[in-house]
N, C-alpha and C. Protein backbone atom coordinates (compact mmCIF):
# COMPACT_ATOMS: atom_id res chain seq x y z
N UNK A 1 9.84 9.67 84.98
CA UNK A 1 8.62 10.35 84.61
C UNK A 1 8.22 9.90 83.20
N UNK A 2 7.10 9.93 82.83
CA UNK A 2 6.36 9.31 81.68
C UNK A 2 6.70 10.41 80.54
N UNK A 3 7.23 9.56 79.18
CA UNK A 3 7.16 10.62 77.96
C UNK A 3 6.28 11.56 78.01
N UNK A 4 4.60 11.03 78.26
CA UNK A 4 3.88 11.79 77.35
C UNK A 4 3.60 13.15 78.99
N UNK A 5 3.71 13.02 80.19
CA UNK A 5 3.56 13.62 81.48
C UNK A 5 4.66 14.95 81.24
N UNK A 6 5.86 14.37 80.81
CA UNK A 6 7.24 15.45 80.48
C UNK A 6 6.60 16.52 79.51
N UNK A 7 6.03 15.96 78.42
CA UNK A 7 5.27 16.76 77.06
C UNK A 7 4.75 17.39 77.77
N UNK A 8 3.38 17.02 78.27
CA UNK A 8 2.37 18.11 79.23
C UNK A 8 3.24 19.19 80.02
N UNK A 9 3.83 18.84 81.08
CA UNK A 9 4.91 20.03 81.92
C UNK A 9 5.15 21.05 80.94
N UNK A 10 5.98 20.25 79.67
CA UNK A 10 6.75 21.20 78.88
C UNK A 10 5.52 22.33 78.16
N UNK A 11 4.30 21.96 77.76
CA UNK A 11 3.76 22.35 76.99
C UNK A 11 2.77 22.83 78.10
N UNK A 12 2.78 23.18 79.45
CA UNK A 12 2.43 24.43 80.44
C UNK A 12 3.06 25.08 80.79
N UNK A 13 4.66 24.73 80.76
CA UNK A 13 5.23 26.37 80.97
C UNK A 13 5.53 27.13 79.84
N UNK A 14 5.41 26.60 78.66
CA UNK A 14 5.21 27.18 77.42
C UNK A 14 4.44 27.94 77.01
N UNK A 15 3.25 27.25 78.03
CA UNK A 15 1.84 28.21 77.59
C UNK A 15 2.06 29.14 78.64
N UNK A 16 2.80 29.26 79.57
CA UNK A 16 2.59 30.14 80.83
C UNK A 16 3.30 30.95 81.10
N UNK A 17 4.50 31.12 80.07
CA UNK A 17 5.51 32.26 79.37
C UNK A 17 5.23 32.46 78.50
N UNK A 18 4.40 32.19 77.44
CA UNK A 18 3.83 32.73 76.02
C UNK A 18 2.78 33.57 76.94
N UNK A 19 1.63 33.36 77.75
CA UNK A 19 0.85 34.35 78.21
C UNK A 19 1.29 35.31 79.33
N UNK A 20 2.47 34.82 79.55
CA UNK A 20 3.76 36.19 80.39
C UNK A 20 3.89 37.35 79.84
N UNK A 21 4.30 36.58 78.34
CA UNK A 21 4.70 37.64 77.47
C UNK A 21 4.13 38.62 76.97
N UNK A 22 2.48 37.81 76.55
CA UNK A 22 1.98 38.24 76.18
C UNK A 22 1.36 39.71 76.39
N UNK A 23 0.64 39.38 78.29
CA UNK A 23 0.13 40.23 78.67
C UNK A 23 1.27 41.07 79.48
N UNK A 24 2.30 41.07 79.42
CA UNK A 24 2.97 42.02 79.73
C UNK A 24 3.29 43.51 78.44
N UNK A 25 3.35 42.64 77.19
CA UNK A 25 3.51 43.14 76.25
C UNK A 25 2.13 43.91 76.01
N UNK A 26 1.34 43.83 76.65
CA UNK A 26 -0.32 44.48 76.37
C UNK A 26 -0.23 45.60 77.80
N UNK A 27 0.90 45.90 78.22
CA UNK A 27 0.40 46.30 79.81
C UNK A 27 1.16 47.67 79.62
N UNK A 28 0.23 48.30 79.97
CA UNK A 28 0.92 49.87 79.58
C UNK A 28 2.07 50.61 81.20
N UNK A 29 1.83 49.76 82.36
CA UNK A 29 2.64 49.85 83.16
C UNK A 29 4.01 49.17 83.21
N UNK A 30 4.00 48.43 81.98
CA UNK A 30 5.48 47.96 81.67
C UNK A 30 6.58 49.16 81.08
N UNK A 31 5.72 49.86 79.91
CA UNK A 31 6.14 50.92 78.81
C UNK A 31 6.64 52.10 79.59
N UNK A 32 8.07 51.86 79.54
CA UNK A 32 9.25 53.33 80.25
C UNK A 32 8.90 54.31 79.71
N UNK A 33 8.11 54.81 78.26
CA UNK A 33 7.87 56.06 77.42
C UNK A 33 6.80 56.62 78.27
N UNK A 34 5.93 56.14 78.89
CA UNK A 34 5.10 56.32 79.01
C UNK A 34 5.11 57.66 80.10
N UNK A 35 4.81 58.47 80.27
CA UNK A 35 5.35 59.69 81.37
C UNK A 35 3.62 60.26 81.81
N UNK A 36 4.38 60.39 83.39
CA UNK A 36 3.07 60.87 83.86
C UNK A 36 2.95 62.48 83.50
N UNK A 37 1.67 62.92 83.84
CA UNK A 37 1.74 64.73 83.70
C UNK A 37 2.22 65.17 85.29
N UNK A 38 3.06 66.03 84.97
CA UNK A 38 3.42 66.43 86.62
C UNK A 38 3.39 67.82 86.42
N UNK A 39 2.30 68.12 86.81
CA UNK A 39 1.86 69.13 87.24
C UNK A 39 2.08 69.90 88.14
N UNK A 40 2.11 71.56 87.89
CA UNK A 40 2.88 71.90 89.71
C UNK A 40 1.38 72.40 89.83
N UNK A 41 1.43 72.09 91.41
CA UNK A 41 0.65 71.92 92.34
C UNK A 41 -0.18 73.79 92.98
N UNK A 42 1.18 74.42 92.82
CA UNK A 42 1.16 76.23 93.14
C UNK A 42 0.36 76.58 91.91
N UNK A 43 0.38 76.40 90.79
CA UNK A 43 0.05 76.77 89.58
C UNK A 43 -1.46 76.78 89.50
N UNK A 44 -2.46 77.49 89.16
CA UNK A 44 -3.99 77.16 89.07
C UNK A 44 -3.98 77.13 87.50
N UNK A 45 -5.05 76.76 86.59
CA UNK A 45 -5.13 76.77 85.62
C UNK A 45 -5.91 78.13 85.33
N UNK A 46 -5.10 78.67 84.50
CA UNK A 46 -5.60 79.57 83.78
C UNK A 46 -5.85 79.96 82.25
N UNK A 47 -7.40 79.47 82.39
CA UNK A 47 -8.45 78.85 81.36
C UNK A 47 -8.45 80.20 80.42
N UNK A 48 -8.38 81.54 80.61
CA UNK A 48 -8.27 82.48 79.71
C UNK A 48 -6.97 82.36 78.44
N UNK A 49 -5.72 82.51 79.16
CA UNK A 49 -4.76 81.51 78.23
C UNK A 49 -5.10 80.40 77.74
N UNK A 50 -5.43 79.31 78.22
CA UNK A 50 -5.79 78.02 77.39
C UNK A 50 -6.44 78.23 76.35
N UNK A 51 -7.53 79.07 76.64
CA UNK A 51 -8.19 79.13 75.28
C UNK A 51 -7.57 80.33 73.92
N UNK A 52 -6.91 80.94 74.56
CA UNK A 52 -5.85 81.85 73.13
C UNK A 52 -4.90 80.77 72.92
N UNK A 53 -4.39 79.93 73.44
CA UNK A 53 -3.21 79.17 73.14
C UNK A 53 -4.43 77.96 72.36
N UNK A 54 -5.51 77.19 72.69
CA UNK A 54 -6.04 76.85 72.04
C UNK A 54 -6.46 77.51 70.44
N UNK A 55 -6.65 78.61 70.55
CA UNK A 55 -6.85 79.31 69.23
C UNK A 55 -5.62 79.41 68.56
N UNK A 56 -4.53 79.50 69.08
CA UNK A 56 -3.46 79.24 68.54
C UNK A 56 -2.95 78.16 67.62
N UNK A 57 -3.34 76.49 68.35
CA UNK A 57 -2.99 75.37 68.19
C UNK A 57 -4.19 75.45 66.51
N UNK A 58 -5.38 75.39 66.89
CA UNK A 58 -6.48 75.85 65.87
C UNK A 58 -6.13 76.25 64.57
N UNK A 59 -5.66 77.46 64.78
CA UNK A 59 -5.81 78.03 63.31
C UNK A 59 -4.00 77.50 62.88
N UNK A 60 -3.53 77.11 63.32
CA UNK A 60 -1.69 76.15 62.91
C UNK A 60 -2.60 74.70 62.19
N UNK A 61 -3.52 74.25 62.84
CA UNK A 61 -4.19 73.36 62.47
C UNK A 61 -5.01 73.56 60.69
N UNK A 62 -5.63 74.67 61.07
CA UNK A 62 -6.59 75.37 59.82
C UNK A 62 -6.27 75.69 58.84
N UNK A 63 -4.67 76.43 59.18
CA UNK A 63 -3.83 76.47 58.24
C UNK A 63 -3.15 75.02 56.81
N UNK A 64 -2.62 74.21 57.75
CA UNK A 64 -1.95 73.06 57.12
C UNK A 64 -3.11 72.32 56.71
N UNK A 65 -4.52 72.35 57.36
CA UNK A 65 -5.73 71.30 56.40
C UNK A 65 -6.04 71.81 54.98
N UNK A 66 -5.58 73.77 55.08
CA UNK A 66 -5.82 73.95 53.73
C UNK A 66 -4.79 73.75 52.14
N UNK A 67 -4.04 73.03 53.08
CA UNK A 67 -3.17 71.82 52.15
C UNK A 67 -3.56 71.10 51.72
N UNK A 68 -4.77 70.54 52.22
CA UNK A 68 -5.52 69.31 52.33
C UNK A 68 -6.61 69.24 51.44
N UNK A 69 -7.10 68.79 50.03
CA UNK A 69 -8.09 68.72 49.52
C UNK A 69 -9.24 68.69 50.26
N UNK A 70 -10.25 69.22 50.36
CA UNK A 70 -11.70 69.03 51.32
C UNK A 70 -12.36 67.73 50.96
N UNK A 71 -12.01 67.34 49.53
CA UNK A 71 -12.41 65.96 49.48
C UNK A 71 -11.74 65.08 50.49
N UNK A 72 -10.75 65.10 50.70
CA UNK A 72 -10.27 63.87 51.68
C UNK A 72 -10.34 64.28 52.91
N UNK A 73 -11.24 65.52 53.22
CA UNK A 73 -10.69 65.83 54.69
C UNK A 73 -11.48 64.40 55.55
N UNK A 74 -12.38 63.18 54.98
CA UNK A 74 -13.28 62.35 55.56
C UNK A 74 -11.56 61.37 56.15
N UNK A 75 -10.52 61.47 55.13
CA UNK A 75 -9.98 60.15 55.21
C UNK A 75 -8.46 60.69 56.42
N UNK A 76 -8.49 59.99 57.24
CA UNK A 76 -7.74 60.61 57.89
C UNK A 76 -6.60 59.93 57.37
N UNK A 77 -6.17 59.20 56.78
CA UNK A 77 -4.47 59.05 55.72
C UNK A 77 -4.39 60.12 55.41
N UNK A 78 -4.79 60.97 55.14
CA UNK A 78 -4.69 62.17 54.28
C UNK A 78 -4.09 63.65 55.11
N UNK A 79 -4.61 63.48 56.25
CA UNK A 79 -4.10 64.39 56.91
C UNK A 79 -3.55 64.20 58.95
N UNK A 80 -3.25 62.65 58.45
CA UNK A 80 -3.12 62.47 60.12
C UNK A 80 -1.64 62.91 60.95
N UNK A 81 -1.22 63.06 60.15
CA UNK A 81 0.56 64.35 60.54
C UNK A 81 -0.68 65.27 61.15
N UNK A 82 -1.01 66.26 60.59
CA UNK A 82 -1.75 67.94 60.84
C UNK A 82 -2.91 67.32 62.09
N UNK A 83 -3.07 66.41 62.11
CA UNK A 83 -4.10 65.95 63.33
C UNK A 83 -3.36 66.05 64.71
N UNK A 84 -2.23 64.36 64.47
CA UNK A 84 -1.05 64.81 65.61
C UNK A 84 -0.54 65.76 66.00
N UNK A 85 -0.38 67.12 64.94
CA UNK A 85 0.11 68.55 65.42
C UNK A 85 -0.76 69.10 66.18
N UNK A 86 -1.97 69.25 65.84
CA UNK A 86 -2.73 69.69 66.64
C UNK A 86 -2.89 69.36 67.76
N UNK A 87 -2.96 67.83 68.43
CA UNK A 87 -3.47 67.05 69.40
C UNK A 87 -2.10 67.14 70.21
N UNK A 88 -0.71 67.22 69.66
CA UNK A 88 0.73 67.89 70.31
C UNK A 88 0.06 68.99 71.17
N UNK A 89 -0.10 69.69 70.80
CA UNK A 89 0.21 71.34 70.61
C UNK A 89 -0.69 71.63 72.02
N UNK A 90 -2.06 71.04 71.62
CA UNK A 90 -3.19 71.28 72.70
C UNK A 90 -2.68 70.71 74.11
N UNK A 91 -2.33 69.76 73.97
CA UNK A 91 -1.22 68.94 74.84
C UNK A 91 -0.55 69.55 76.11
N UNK A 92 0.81 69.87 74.94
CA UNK A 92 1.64 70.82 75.42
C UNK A 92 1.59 72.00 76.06
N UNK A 93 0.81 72.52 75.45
CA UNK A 93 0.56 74.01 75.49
C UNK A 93 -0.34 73.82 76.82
N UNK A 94 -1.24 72.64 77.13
CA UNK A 94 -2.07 73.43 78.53
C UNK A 94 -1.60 72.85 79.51
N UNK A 95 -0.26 71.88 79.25
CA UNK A 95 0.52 71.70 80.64
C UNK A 95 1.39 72.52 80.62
N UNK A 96 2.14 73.46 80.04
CA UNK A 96 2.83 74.63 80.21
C UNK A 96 1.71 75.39 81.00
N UNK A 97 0.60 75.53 80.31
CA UNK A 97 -0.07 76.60 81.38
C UNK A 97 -0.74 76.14 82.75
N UNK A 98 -0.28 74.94 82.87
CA UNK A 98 -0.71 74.12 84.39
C UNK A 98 -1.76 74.15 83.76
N UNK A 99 -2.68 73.38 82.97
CA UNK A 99 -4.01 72.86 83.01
C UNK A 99 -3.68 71.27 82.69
N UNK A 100 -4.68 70.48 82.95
CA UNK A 100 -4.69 68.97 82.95
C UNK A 100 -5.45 69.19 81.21
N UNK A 101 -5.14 68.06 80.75
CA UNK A 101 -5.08 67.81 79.50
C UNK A 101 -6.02 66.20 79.25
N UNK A 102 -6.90 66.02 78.69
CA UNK A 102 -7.82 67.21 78.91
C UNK A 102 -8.62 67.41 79.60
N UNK A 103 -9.37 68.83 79.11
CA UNK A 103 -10.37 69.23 80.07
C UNK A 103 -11.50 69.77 79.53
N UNK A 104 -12.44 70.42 79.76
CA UNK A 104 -13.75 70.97 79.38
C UNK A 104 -13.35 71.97 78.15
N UNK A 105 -12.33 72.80 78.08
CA UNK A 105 -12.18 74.03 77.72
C UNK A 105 -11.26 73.11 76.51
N UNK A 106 -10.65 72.72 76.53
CA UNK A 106 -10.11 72.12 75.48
C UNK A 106 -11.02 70.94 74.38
N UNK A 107 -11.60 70.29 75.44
CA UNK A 107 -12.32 68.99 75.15
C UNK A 107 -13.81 70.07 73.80
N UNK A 108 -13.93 70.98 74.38
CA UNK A 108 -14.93 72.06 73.90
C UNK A 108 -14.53 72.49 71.93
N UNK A 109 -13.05 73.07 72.44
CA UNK A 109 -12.63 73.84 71.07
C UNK A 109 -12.34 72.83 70.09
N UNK A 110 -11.84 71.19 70.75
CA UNK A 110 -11.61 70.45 69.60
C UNK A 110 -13.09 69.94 69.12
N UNK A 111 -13.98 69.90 69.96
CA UNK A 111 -15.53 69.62 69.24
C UNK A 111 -15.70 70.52 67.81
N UNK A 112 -15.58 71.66 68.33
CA UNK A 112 -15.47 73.02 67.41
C UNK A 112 -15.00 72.41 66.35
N UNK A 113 -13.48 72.18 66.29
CA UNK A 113 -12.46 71.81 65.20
C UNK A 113 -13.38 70.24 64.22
N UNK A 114 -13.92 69.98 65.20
CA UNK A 114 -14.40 68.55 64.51
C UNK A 114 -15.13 69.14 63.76
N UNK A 115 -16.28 69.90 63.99
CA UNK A 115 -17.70 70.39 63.39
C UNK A 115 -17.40 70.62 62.24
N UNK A 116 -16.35 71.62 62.35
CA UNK A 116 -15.52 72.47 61.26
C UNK A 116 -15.21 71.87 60.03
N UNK A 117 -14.34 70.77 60.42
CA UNK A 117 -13.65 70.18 59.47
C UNK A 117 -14.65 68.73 59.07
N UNK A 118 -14.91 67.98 59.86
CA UNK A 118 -15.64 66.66 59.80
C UNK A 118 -16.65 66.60 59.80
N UNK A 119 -17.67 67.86 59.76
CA UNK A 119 -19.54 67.60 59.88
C UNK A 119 -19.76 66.64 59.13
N UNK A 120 -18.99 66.61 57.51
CA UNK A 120 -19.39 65.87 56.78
C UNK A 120 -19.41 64.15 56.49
N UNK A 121 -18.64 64.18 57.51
CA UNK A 121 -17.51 62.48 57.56
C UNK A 121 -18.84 61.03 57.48
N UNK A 122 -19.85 61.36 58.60
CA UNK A 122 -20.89 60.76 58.73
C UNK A 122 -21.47 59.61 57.24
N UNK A 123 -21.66 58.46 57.52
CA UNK A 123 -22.49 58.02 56.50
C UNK A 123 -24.04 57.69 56.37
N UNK A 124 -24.41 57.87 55.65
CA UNK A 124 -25.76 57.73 55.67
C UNK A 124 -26.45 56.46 56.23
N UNK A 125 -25.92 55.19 55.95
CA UNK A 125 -26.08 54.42 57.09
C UNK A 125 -24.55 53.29 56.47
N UNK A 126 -24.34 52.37 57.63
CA UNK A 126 -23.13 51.92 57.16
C UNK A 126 -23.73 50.21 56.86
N UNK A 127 -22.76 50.22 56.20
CA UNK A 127 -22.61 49.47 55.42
C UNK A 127 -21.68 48.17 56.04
N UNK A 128 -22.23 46.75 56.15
CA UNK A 128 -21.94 45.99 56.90
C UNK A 128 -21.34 44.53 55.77
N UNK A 129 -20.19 44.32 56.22
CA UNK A 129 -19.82 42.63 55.15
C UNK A 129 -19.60 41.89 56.28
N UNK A 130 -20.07 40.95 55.53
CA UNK A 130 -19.17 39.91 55.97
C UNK A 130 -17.73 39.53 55.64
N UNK A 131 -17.10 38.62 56.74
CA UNK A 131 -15.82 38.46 55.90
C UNK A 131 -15.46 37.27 55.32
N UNK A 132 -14.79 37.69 54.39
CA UNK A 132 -14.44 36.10 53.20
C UNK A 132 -14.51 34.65 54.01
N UNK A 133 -15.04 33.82 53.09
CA UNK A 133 -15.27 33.04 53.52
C UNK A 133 -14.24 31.53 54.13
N UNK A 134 -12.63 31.98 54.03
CA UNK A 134 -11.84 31.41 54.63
C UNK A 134 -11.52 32.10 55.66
N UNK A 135 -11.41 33.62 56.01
CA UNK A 135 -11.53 34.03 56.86
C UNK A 135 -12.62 33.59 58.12
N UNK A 136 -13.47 33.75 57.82
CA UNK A 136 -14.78 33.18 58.86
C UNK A 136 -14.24 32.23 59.62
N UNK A 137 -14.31 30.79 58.07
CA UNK A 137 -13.93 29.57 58.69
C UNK A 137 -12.95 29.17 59.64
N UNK A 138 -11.60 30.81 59.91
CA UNK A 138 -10.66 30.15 60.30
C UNK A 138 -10.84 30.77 62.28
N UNK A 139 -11.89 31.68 61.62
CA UNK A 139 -11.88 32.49 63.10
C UNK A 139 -13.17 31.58 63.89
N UNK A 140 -14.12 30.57 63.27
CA UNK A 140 -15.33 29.71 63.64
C UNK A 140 -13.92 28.39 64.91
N UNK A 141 -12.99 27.94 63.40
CA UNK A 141 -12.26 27.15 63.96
C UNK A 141 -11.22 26.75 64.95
N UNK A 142 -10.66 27.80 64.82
CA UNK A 142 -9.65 27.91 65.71
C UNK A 142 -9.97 27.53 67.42
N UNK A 143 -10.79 28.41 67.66
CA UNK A 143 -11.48 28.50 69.32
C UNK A 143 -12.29 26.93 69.46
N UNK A 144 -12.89 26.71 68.64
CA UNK A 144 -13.43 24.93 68.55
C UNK A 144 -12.44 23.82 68.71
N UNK A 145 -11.08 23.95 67.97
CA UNK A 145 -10.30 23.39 68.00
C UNK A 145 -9.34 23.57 69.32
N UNK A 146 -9.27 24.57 69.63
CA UNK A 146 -8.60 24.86 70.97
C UNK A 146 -9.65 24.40 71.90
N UNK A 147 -10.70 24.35 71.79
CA UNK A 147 -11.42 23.81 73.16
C UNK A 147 -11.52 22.90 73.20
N UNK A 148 -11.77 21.93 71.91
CA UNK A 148 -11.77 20.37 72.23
C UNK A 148 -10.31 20.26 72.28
N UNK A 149 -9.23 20.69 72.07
CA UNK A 149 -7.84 19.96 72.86
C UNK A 149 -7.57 20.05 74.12
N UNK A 150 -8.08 21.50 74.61
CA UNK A 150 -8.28 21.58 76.04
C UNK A 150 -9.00 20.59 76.77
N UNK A 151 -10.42 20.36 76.53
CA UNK A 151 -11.21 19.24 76.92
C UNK A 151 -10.69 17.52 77.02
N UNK A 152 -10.44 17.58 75.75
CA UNK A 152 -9.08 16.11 76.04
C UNK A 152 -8.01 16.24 76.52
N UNK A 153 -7.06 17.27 76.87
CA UNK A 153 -6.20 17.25 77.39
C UNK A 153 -6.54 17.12 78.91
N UNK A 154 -7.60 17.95 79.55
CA UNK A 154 -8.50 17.46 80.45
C UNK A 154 -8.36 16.50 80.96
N UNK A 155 -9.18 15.21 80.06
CA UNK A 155 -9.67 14.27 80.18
C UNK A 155 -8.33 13.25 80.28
N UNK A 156 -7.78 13.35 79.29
CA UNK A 156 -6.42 12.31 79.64
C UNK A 156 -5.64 12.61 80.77
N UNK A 157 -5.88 13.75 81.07
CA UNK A 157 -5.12 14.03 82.40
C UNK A 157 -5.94 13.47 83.74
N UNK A 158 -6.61 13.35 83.81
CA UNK A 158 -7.50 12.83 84.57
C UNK A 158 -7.78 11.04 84.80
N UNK A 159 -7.20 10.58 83.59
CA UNK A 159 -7.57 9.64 83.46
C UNK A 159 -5.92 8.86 84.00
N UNK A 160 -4.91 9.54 83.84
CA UNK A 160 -3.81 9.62 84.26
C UNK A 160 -3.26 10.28 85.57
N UNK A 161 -4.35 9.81 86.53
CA UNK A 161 -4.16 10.61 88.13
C UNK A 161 -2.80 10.22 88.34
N UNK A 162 -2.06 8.90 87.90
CA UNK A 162 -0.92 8.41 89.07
C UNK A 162 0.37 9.41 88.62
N UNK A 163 0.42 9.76 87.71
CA UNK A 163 1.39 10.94 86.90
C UNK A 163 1.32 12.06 87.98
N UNK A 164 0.12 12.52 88.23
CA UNK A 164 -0.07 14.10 88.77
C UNK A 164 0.20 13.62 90.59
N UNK A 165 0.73 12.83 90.90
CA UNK A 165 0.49 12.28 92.60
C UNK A 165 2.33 12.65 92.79
C-alpha cells in the first residue's frame, strides 16, 4: 500500500474516533447521573400542596437573597448557591407530592420569584462588541482552512482512483 494512501486511512479513523468521542461525550443518553422522574402512577397531583410547599421553597429562597446585597441581585455569581436551592427544593418537593416538575403551578410562582427579585436585571438596550481582532481572525480561519484541506484532500483522492480499487 502507498505511504501517502496508509496516511489517509490513518488520518480517517482518527477523524472517526475523535467524532465518536466527541458526540458521545455531547449525548446526554450516555450520562449514568442522569435519572428519570418516576413517578407513581396511583398518586394524582395535588396542586393545593404544591403551592404551600412552593411557598415554602420561596420564602427559604427570600430569606438567604437577603444576604444578598440588592445591588448584585442582577449578577447571578452572587447568588447562584440560593438559586440552586431554590430550583432543588421546587424539584423535590413536587415529586414527593407526585407532581411532574415542571408544571403550570410551579412554572407560575417562579415567574413571581423572578418579578420579585429580577424586574430590574433588564438593560436598556444591549450593548454589542465585537471580538478582538485575533480572535475574529482565528474563528474567519480555521473553517477556510479546514475546507480547502478537505477540498484537496478530495481532489488528490480522486486523482488517485488506483489506491481506493
Amino acid at each position: 500500500m502507498d505511504k501517502n494512501a496508509l496516511f489517509v486511512l490513518k488520518l480517517l479513523i482518527v477523524g472517526i474516533v475523535v467524532n465518536t468521542l466527541l458526540t458521545s461525550g455531547l449525548s446526554a443518553t450516555e450520562n449514568t447521573r442522569v435519572k428519570t422522574a418516576q413517578l407513581p402512577h396511583s398518586k394524582l397531583c395535588n396542586e393545593t400542596a404544591l403551592l404551600l410547599v412552593m411557598e415554602d421553597c420561596g420564602e427559604q429562597f427570600k430569606n438567604q437573597m437577603m444576604h444578598v446585597d440588592p445591588k448584585n441581585w442582577c449578577n447571578l455569581t452572587h447568588f447562584i448557591w440560593e438559586y440552586y436551592s431554590f430550583s432543588t427544593c421546587t424539584e423535590q418537593e413536587a415529586e414527593v407530592i407526585g407532581c411532574y416538575w415542571p408544571n403550570p403551578q410551579v412554572e407560575s410562582y417562579i415567574i413571581t420569584i423572578h418579578k420579585h427579585f429580577f424586574s430590574n436585571c433588564t438593560l436598556d438596550h444591549m450593548v454589542l462588541l465585537d471580538p478582538p481582532d485575533p480572535t475574529l481572525t482565528v474563528l474567519v480561519l480555521v473553517p477556510v482552512m479546514l475546507t480547502l484541506a478537505m477540498v484537496a484532500l478530495v481532489v488528490w483522492c480522486s486523482k488517485r482512483s488506483d489506491i481506493l480499487v
